[in-house]
Protein backbone atom coordinates (compact mmCIF):
# COMPACT_ATOMS: atom_id res chain seq x y z
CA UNK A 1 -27.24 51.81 7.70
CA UNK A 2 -25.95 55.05 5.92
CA UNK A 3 -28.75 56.97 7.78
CA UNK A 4 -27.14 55.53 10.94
CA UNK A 5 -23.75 56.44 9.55
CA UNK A 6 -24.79 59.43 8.82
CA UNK A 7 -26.04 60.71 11.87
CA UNK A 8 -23.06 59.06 13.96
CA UNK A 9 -20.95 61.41 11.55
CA UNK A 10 -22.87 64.41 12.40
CA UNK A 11 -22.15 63.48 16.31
CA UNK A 12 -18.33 63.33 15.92
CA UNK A 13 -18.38 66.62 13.64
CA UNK A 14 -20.31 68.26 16.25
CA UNK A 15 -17.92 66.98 19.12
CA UNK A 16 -15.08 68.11 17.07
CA UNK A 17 -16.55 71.78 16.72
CA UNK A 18 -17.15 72.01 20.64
CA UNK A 19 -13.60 70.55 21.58
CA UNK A 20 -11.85 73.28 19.11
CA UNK A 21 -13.90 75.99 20.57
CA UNK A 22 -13.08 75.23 23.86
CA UNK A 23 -9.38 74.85 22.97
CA UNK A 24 -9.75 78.11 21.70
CA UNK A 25 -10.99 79.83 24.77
CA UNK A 26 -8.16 78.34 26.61
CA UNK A 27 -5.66 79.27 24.70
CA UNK A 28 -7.26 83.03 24.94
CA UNK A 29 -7.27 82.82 28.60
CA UNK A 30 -3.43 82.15 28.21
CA UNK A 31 -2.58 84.59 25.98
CA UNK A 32 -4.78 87.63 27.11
CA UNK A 33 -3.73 88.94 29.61
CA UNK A 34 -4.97 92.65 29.83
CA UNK A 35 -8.32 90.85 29.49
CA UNK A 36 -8.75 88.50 31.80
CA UNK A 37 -6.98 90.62 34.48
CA UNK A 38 -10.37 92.60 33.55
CA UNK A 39 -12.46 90.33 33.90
CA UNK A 40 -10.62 88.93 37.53
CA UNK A 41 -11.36 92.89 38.70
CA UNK A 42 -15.12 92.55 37.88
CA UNK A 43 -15.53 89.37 39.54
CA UNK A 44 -13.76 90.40 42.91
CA UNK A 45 -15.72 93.59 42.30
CA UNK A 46 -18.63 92.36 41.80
CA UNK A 47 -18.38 89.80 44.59
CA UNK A 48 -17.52 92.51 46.97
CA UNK A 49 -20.77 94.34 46.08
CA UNK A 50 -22.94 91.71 47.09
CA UNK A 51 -21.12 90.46 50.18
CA UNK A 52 -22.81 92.41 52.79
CA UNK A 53 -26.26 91.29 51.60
CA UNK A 54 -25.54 87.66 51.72
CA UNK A 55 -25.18 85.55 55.03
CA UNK A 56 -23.42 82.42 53.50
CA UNK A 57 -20.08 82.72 54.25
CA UNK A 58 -19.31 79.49 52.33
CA UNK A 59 -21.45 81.20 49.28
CA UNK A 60 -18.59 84.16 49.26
CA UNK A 61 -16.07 81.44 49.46
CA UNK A 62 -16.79 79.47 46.09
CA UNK A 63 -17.96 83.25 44.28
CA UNK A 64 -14.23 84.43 45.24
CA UNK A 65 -12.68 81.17 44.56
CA UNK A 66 -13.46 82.26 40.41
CA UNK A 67 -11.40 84.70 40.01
CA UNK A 68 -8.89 83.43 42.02
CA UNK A 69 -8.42 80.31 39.49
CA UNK A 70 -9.07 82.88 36.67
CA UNK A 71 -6.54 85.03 37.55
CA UNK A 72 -3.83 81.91 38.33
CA UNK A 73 -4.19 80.19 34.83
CA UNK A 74 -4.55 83.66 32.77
CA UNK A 75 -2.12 85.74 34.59
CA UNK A 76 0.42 83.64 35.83
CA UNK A 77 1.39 82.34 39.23
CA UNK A 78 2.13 86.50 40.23
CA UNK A 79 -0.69 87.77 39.38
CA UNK A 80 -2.43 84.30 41.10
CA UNK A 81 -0.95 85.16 43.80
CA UNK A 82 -1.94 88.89 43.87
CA UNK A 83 -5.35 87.75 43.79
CA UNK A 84 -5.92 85.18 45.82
CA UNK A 85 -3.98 88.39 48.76
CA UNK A 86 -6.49 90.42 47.76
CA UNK A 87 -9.54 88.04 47.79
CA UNK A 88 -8.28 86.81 51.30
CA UNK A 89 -8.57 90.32 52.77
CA UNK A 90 -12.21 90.74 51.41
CA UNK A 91 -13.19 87.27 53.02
CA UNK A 92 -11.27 88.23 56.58
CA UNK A 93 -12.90 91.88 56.62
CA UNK A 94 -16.55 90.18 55.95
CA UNK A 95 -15.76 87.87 58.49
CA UNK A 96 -14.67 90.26 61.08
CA UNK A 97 -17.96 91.82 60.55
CA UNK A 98 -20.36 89.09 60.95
CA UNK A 99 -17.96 87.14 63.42
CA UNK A 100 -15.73 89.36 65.58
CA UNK A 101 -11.84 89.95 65.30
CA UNK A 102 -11.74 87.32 68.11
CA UNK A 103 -12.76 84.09 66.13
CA UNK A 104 -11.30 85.24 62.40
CA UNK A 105 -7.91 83.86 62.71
CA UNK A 106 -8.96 80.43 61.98
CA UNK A 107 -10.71 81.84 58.69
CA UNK A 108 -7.52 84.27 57.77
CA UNK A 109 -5.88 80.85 57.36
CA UNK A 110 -7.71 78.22 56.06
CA UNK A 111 -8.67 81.22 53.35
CA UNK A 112 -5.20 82.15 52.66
CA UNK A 113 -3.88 78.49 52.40
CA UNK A 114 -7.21 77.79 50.20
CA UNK A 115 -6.84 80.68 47.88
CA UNK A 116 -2.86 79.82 47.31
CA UNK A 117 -3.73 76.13 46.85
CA UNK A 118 -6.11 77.21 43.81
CA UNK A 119 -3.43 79.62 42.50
CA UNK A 120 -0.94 77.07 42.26
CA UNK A 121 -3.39 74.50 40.87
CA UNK A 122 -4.81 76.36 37.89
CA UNK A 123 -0.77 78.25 37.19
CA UNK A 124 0.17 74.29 37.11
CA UNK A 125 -3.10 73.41 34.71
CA UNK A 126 -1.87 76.60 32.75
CA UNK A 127 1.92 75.67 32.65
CA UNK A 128 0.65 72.03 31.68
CA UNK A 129 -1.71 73.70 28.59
CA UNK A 130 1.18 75.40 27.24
CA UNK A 131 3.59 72.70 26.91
CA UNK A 132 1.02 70.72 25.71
CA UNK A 133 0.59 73.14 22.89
CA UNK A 134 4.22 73.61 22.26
CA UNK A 135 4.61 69.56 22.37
CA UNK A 136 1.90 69.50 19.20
CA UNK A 137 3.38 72.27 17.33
CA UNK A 138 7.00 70.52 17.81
CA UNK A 139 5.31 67.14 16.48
CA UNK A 140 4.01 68.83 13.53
CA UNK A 141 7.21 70.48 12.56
CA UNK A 142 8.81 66.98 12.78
CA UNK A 143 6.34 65.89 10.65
CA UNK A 144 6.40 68.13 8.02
CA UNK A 145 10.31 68.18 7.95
CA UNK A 146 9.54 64.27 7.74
CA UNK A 147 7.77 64.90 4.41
CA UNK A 148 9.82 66.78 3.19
CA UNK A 149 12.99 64.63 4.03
CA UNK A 150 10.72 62.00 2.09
CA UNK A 151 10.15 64.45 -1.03
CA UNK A 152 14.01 65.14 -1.00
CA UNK A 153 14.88 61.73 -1.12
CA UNK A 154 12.66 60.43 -3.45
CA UNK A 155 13.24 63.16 -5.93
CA UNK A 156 17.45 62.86 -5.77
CA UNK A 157 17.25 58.92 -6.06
CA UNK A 158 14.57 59.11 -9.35
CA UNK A 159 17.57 60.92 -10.98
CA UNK A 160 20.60 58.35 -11.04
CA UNK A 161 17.24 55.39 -11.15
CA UNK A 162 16.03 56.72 -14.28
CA UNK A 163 19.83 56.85 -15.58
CA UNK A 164 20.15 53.35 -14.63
CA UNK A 165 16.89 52.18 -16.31
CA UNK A 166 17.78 53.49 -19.46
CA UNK A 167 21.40 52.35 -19.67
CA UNK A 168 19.34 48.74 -18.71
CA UNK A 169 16.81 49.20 -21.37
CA UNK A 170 19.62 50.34 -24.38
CA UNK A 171 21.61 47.06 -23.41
CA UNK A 172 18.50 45.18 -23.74
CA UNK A 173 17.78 46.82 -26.98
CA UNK A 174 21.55 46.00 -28.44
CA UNK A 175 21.56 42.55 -27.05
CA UNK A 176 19.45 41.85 -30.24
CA UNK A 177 21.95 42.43 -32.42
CA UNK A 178 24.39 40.58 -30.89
CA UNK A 179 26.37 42.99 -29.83
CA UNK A 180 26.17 41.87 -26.34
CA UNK A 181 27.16 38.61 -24.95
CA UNK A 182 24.06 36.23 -24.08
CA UNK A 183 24.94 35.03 -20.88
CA UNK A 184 24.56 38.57 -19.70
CA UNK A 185 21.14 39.09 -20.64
CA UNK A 186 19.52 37.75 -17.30
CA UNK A 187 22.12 40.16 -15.50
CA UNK A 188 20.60 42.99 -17.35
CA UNK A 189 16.82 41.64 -17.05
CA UNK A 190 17.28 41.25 -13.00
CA UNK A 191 19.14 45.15 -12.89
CA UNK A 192 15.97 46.12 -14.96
CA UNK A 193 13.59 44.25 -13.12
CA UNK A 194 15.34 45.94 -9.47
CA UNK A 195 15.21 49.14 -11.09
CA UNK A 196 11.99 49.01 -11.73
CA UNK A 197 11.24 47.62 -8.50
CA UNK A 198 13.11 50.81 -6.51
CA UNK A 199 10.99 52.89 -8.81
CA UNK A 200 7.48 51.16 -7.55
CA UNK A 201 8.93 51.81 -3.79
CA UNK A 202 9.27 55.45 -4.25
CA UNK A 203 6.10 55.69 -6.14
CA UNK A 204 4.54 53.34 -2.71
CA UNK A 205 6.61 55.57 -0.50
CA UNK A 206 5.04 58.75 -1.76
CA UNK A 207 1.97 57.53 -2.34
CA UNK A 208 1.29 56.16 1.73
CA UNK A 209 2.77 59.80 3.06
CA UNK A 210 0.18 62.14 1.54
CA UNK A 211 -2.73 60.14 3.38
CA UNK A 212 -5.02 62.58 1.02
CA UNK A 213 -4.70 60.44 -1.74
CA UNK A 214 -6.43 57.34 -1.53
CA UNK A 215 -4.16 54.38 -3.97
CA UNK A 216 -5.45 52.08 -6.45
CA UNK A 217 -6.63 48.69 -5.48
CA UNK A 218 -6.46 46.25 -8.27
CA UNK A 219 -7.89 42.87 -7.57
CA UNK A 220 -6.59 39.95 -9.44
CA UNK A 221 -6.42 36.39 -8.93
CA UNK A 222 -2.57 34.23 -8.88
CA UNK A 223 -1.42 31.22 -6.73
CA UNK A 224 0.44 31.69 -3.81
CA UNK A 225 2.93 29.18 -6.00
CA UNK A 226 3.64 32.00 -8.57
CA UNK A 227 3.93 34.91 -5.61
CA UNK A 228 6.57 33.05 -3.90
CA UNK A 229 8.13 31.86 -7.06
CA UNK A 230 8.53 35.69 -8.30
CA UNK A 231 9.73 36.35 -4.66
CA UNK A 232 12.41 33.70 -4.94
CA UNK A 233 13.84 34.45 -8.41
CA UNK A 234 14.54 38.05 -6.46
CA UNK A 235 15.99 37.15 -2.99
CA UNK A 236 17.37 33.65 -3.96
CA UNK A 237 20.91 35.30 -5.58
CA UNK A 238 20.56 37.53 -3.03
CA UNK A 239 20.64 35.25 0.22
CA UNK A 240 23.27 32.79 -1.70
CA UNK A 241 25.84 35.77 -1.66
CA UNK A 242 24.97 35.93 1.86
CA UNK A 243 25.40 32.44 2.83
CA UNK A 244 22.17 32.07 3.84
CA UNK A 245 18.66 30.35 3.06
CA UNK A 246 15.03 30.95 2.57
CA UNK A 247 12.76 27.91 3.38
CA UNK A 248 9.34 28.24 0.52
CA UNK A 249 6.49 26.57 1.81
CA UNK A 250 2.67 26.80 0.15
CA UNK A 251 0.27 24.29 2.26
CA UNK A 252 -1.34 21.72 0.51
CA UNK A 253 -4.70 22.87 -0.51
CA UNK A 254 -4.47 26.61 -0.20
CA UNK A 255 -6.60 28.11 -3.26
CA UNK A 256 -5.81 31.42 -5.20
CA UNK A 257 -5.20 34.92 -3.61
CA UNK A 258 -7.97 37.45 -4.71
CA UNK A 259 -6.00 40.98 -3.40
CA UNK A 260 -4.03 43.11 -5.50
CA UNK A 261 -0.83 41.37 -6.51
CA UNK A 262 1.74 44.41 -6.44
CA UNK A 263 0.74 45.67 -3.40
CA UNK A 264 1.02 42.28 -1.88
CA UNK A 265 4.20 41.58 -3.58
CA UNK A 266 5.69 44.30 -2.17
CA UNK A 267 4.83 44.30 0.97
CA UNK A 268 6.25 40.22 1.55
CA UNK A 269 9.25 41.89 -0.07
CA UNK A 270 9.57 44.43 2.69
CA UNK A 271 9.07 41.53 5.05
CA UNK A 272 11.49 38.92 3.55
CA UNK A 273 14.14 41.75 2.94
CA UNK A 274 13.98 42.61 7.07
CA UNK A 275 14.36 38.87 7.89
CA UNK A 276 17.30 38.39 5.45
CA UNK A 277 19.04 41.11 7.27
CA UNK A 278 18.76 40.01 11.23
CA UNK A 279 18.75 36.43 10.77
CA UNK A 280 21.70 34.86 12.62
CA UNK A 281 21.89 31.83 10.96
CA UNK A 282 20.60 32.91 7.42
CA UNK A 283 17.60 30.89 8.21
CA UNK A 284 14.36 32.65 7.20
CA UNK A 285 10.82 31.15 6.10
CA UNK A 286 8.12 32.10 3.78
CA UNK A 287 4.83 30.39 4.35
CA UNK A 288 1.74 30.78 2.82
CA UNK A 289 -1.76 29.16 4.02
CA UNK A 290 -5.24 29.45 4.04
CA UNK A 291 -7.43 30.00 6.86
CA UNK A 292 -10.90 28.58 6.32
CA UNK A 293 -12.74 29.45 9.23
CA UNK A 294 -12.21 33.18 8.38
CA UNK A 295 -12.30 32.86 4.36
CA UNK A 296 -8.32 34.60 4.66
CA UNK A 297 -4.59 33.67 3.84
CA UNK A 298 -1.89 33.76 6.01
CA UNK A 299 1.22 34.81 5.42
CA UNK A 300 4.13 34.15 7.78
CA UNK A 301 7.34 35.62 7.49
CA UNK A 302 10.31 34.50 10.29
CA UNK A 303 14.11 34.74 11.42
CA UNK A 304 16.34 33.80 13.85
CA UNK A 305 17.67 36.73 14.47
CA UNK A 306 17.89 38.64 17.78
CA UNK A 307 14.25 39.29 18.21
CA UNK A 308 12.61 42.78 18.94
CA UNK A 309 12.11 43.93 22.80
CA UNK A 310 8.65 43.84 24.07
CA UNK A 311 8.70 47.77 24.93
CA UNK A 312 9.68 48.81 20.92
CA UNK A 313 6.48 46.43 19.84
CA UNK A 314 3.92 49.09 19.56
CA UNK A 315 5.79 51.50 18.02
CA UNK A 316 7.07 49.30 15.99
CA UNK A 317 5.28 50.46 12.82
CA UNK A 318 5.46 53.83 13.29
CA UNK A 319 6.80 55.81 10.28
CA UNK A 320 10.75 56.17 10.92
CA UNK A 321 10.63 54.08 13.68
CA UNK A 322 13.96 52.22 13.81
CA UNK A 323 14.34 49.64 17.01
CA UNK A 324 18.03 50.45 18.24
CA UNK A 325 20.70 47.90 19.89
CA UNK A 326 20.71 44.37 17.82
CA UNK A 327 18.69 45.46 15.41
CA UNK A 328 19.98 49.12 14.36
CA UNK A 329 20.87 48.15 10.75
CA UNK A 330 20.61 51.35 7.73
CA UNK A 331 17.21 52.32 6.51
CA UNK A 332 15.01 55.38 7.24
CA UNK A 333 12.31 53.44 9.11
CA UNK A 334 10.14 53.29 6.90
CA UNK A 335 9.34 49.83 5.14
CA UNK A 336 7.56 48.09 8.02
CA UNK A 337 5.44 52.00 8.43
CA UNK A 338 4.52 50.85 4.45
CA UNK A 339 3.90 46.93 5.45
CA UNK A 340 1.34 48.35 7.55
CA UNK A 341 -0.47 50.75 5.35
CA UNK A 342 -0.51 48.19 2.72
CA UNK A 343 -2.32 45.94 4.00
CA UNK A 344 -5.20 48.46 5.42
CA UNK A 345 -5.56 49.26 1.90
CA UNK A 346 -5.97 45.19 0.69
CA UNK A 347 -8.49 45.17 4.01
CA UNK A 348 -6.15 43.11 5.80
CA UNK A 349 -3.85 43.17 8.83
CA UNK A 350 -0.06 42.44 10.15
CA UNK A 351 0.48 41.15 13.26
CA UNK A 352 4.27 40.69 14.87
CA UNK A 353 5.19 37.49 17.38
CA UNK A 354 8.89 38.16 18.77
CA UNK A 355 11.46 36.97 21.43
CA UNK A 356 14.50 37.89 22.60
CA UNK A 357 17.40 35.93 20.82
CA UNK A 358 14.93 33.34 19.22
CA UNK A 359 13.42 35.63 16.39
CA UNK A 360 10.28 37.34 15.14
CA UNK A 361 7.26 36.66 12.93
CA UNK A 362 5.55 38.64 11.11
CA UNK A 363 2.03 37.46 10.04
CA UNK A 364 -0.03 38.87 7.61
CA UNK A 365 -3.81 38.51 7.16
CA UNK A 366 -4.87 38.90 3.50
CA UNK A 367 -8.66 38.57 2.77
CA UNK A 368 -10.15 37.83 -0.54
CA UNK A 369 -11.16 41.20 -2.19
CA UNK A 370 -13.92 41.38 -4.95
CA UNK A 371 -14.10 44.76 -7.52
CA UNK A 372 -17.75 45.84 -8.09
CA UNK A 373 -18.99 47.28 -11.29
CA UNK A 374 -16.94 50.56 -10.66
CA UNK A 375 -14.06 48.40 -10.21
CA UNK A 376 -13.62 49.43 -5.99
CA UNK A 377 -12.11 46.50 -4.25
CA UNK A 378 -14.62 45.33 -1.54
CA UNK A 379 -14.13 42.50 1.36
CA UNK A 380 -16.77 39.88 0.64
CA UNK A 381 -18.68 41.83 -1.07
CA UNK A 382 -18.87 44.73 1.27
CA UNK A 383 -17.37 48.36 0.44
CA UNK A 384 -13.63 48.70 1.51
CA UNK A 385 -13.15 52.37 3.85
């Protein structure tokens, strides 16, 4: 199998080389000019040379037809042009010679209109390179300025975060003297715990846009009972001062998770967060089950909120993707960009079932991950990519 690998490895590497070679040499056809206006002279040239030892007149036709495309993707539709004028008189004055003046003028223009034809052609193919090229180097501008817009904002929020974690923690800290009230201690244990919980974002956040890096999978074993409890202690206050509800359900039955519990946790947060935020009616539902024909859990996340449209679906975890209209609410399009991530890394997946003004559901796939003796996290039993 790693043999196999191996070699299939080899193949794409040696694809890879021959597609960035050729790029190259179209790109230098592009951008040199003064060279291959050289090497357009040589061909007619050399073409011209031979013409009066040759009797196929449809052998002359394809020879001159070379520099003719040459010259209309490296020179420009002008110098195309120039070329294919040129060529056109060579192919009428060989013509005249083997055919008479009399029958020619059927040649002069089915030559002429030929010639043009494959000037126009290859300046189009040329014109199409080039904004191809300037498309890719626009995308990875964008790109980097998304990193860096990323970088910025993680850095300026850590500042005021870390300020607000240690005001949390020195309250704690008095609290045991008695010097704060006791019926504010759970205030200051839930702005810890959100603190802390904004902190493990940025560190996800981060982590997921430098795809260099690969993250830490822990494996540990909890119910689906204590994930969703944990989940409710956080969103419960939350949807109350909203008005709405959050509908818990574990099926009967369903055994432990084996995945890595932060990861997981956070990415149902992501999930429950988005549903609290575009349900109409505040009604939104957690479910949990386990899928025995494929040895996985599912979890199912809904709303009833206006529902996604069927063209923003495939784009729809995209980093700073944002679906406009209904459901243009603030954010920087990126939680549903680290929903999906996330679960790669657990080995899993995240599907999305949506309609327009009934809601969307998100459903997660979570297999059971193992850790071998080197503590990698591996999908019954086989190695994770």
């Amino acid at each position: 199998m790693s043999t196999l690998n191996g070699e299939q490895a080899s193949t794409a590497s040696r694809a890879e080389e021959v597609q960035r070679r050729l790029q190259a040499l179209e790109r230098w056809l592009r951008t040199s000019p003064r060279q291959v206006g050289l090497i357009v002279v040589v061909l007619v040239v050399a073409t011209l040379l031979v013409q009066d030892r040759v009797d196929a007149h449809l052998w002359l036709v394809f020879t001159y037809s070379f520099p003719v495309a040459l010259a209309g993707y490296g020179l420009g539709l002008q110098g195309g042009i120039a070329t294919a004028l040129v060529v056109t008189a060579l192919l009428y004055d060989h013509a005249v010679g083997t055919m008479g003046r009399a029958d020619t003028t059927f040649v002069l223009v089915t030559r002429l209109t030929g010639n043009l034809a494959v000037t126009a052609l290859s300046a189009l193919a040329a014109a199409t390179a080039r904004a191809r090229e300037e498309f890719l180097l626009s995308r990875n501008r964008l790109a980097q300025l998304q990193d860096d817009l990323v970088a910025a904002f993680a850095h300026d929020v850590r500042s005021p975060l870390t300020a607000i974690l240690g005001y949390a923690c020195m309250l704690k800290e008095e609290s045991a003297s008695g010097d704060v009230p006791a019926d504010l201690i759970p205030t200051l244990k839930r702005i810890e715990a959100n603190a802390l919980h904004v902190e493990e974002m940025i560190a996800e956040m981060l982590t997921i846009e430098h795809s260099q890096s690969t993250p830490q999978v822990t494996v540990t074993r909890f119910a689906a009972d204590d994930l969703l409890a944990l989940l409710r202690a956080e969103f419960e206050p939350v949807a109350r001062n909203q008005r709405r509800r959050i509908a818990w359900t574990v099926a009967p039955g369903t055994p432990d998770l084996e995945t890595d519990h932060r990861k997981l946790v956070s990415v149902v947060r992501n999930l429950v967060g988005n549903a609290l935020k575009y349900a109409h009616d505040g009604a939104v539902s957690v479910e949990v089950r386990f899928d025995a024909a494929s040895g996985t859990h599912r979890i199912e996340v809904g709303d009833d909120g206006p529902g996604i449209p069927h063209q923003a679906l495939p784009r729809l975890f995209d980093r700073f993707y944002r679906v406009g209209g209904a459901r243009d609410r603030d954010g920087f399009g990126l939680g549903l960009f680290i929903v999906k991530r996330m679960m790669e890394m657990l080995g899993g997946d995240v599907a999305v079932q949506s309609e327009i003004g009934r809601g969307t559901r998100f459903l997660l796939t979570v297999p059971r991950l193992t850790a071998d003796a080197n503590g990698a996290a591996a999908v019954d039993g086989a190695p994770m990519a």
